[in-house]
C-alpha atoms as a PDB file:
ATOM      1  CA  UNK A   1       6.963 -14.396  -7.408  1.00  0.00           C
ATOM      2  CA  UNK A   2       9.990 -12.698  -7.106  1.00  0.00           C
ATOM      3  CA  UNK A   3      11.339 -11.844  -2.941  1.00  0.00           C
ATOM      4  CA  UNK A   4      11.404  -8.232  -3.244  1.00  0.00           C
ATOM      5  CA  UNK A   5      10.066  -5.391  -5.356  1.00  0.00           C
ATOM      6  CA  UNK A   6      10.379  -1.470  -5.614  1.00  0.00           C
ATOM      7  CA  UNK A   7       8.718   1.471  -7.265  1.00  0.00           C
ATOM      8  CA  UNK A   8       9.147   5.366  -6.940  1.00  0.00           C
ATOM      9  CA  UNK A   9       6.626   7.661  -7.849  1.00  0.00           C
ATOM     10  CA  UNK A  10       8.109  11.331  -8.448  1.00  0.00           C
ATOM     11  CA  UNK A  11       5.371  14.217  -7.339  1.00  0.00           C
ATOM     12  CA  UNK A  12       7.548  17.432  -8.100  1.00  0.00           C
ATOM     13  CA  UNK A  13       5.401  19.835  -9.955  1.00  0.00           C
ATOM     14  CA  UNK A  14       1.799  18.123  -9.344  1.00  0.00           C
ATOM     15  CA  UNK A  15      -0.420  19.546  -7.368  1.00  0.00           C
ATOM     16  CA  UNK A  16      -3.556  16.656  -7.136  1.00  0.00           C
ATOM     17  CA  UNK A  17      -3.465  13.182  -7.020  1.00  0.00           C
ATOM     18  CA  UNK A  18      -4.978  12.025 -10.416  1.00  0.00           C
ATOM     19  CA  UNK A  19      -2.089  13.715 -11.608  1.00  0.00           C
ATOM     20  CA  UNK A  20      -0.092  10.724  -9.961  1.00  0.00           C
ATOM     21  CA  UNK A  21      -2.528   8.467 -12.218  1.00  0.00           C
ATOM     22  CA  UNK A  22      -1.983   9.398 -16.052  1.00  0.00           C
ATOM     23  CA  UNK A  23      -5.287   7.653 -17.562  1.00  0.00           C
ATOM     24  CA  UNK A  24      -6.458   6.000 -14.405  1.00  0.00           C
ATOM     25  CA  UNK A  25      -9.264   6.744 -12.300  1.00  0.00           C
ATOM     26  CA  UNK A  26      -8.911   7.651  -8.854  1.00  0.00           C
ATOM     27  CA  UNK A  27     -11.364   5.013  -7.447  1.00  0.00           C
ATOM     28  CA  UNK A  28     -10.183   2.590  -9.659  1.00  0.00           C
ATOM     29  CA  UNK A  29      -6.941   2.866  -8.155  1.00  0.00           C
ATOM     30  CA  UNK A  30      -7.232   3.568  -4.250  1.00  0.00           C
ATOM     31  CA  UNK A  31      -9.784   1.754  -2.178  1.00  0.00           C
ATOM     32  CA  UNK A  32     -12.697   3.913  -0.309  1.00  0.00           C
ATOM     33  CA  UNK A  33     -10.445   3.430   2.704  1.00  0.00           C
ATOM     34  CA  UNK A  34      -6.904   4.684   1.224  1.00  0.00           C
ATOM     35  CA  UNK A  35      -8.993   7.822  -0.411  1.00  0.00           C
ATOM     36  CA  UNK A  36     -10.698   8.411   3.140  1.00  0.00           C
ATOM     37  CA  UNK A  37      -7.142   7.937   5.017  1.00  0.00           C
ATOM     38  CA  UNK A  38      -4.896  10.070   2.125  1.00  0.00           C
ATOM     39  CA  UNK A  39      -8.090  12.725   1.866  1.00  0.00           C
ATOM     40  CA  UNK A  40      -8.077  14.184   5.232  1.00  0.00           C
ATOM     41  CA  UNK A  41      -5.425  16.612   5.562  1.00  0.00           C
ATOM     42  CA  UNK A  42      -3.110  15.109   3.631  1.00  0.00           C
ATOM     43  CA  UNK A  43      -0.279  16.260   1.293  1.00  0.00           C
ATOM     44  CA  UNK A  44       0.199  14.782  -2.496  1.00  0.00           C
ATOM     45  CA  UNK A  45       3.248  12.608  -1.209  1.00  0.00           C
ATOM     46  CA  UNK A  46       0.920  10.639   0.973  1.00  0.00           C
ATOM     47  CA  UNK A  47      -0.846   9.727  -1.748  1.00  0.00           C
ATOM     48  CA  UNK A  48       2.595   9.219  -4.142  1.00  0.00           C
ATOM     49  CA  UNK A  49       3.508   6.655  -1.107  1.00  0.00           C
ATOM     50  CA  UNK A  50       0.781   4.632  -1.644  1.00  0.00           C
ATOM     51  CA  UNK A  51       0.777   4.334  -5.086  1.00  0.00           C
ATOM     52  CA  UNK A  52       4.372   3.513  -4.896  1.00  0.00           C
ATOM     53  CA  UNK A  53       3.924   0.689  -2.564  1.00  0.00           C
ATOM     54  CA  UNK A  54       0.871  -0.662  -4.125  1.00  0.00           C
ATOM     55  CA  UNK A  55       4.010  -0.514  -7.730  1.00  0.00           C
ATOM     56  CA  UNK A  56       6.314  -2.456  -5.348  1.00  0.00           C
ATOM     57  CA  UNK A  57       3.264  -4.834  -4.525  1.00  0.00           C
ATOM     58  CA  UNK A  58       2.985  -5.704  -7.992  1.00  0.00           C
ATOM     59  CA  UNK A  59       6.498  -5.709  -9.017  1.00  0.00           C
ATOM     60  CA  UNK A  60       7.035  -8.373  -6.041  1.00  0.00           C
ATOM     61  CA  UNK A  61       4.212 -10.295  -7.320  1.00  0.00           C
ATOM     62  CA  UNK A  62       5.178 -10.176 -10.885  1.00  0.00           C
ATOM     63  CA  UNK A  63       1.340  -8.748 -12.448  1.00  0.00           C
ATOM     64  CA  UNK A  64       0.868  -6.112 -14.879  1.00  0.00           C
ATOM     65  CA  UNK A  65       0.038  -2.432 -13.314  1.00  0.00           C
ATOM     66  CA  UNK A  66      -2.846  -2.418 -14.457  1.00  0.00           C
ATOM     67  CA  UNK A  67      -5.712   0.055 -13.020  1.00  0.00           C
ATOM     68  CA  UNK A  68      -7.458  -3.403 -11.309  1.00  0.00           C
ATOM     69  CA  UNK A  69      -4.438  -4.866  -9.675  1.00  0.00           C
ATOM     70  CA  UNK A  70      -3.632  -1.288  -8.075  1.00  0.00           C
ATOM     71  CA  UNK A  71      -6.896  -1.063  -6.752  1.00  0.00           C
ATOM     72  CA  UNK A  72      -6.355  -4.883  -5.618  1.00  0.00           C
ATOM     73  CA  UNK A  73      -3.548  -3.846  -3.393  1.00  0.00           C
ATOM     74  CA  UNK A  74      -4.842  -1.549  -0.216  1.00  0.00           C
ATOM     75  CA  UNK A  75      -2.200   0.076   1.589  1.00  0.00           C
ATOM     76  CA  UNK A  76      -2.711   1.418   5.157  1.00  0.00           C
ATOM     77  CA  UNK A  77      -1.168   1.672   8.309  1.00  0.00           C
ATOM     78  CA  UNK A  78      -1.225  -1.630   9.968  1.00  0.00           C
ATOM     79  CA  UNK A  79      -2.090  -1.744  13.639  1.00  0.00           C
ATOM     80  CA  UNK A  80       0.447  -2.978  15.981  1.00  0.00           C
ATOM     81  CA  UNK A  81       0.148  -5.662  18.713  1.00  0.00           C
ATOM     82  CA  UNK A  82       0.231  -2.749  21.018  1.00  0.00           C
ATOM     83  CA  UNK A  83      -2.497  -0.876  19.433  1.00  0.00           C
ATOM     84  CA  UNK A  84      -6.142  -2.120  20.010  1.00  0.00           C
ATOM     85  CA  UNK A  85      -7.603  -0.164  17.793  1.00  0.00           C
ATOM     86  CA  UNK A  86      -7.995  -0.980  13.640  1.00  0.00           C
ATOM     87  CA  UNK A  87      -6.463   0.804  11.020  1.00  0.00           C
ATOM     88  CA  UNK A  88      -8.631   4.293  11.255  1.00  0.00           C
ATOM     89  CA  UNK A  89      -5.814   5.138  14.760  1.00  0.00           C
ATOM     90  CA  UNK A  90      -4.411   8.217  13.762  1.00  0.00           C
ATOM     91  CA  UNK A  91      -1.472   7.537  15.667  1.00  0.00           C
ATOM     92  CA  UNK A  92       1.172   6.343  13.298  1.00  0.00           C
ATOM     93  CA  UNK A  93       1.653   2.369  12.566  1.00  0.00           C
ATOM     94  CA  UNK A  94       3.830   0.590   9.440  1.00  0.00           C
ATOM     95  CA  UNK A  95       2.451   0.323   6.702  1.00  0.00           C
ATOM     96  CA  UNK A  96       0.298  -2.878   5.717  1.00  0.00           C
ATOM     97  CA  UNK A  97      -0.880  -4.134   2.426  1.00  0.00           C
ATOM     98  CA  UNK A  98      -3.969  -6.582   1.915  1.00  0.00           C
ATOM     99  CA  UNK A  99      -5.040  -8.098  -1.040  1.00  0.00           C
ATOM    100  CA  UNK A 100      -7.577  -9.255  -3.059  1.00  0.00           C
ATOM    101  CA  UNK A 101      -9.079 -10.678  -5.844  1.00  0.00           C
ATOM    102  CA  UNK A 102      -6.108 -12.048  -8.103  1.00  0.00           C
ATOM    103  CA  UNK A 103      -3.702 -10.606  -6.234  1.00  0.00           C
ATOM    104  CA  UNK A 104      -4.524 -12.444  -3.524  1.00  0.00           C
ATOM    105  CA  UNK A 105      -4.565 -15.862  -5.362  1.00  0.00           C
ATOM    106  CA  UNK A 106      -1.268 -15.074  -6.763  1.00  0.00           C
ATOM    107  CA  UNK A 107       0.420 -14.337  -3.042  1.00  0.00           C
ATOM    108  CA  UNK A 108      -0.962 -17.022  -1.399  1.00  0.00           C
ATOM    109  CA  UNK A 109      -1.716 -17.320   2.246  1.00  0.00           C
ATOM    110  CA  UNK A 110       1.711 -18.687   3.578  1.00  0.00           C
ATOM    111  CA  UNK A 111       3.672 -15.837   3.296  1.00  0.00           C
ATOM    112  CA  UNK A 112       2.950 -12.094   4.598  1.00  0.00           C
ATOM    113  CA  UNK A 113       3.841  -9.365   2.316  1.00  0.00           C
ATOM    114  CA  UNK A 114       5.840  -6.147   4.141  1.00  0.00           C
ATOM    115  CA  UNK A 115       5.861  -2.615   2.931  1.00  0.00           C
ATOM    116  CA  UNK A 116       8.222   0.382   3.614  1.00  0.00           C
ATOM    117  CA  UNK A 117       7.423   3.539   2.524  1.00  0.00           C
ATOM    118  CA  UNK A 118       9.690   6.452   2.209  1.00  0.00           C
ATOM    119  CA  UNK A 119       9.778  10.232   0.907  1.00  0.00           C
ATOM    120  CA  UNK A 120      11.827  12.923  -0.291  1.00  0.00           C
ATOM    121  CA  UNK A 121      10.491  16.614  -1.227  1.00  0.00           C
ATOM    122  CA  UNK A 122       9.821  15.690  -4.782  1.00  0.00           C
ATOM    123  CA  UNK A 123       9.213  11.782  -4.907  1.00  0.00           C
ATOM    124  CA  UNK A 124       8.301   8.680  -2.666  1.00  0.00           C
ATOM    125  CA  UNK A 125       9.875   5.063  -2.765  1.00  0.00           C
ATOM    126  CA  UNK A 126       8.358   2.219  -1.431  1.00  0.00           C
ATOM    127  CA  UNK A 127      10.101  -1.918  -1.184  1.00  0.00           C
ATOM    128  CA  UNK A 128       7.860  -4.712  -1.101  1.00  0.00           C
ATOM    129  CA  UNK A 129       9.387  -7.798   0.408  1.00  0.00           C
ATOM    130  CA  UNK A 130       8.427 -11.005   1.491  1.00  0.00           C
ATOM    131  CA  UNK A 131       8.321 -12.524   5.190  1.00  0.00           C
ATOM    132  CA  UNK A 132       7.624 -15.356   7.221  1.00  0.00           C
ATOM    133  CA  UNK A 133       4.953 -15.052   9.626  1.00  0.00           C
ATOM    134  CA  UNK A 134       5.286 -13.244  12.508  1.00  0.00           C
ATOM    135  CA  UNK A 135       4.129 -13.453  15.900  1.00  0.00           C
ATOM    136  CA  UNK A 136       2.288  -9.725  15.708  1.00  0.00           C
ATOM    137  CA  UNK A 137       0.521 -11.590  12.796  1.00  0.00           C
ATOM    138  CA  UNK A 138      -1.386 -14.034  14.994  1.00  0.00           C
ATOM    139  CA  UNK A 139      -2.891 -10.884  16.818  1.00  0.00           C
ATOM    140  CA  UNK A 140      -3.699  -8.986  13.568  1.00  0.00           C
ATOM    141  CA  UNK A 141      -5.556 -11.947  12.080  1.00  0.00           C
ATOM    142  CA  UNK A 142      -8.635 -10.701  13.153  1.00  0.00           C
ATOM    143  CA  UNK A 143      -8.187  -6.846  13.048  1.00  0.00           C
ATOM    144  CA  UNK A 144      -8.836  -5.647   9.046  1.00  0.00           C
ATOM    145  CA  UNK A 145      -5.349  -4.583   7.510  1.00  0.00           C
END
């Protein structure tokens, strides 16, 4: 696993998200939750900085992009200590990523993945990094990232 990794995803011209995909599906690609969260009034660069973080993900993990390990990767805002309520507050929170499946074999559990998600008119770039625990993880533990 390497300490870092980053993606971009350029969105000039497109105008719907399986545009973002190529030959993947939609579903396959974004959980139910990330298409509820980037559906609702969203623009395409929304959905551009998720798929770029979940790149990042993968690139920090060292897996093949492949449709599965996408979809293995859910990115969405990530409640803060401050915040009581889960990840559906529409106030805005940092990013979070959780995995599953193989993706969460190959990260382990001693070591929290961070995300940062940025965007420009035509593109969106997203670093993946790798941290020690911190104390806002204790209270997140039970809340569903």
């Amino acid at each position: 696993m390497s300490r870092w990794g980053c993606a971009m995803v350029s969105f000039a011209g497109l105008s719907r998200p399986k545009e973002l995909l190529g030959e993947m599906r939609l579903e396959q690609v974004y959980t139910r939750p990330e298409r509820l969260r980037s559906g609702t009034g969203r623009t395409l660069q929304h959905w551009a900085g998720r798929l770029a973080a979940k790149r990042a993900v993968l690139r920090l993990l060292d897996v093949a992009e492949t449709a599965e390990h996408l979809g293995q990767a859910e990115v969405l805002p990530r409640p803060t200590p401050m915040c009581s309520r889960s990840a559906v507050c529409l106030h805005g929170h940092p990013p979070g990523v959780r995995l599953s499946g193989a993706l969460a074999d190959a990260a382990g559990d001693r070591e929290r993945i961070r995300i940062s998600i940025s965007h420009t008119a035509a593109c969106a770039l997203a670093v993946a990094l790798v941290s020690a625990r911190l104390p806002e993880d204790d209270h997140l533990d039970g809340v569903r990232r």
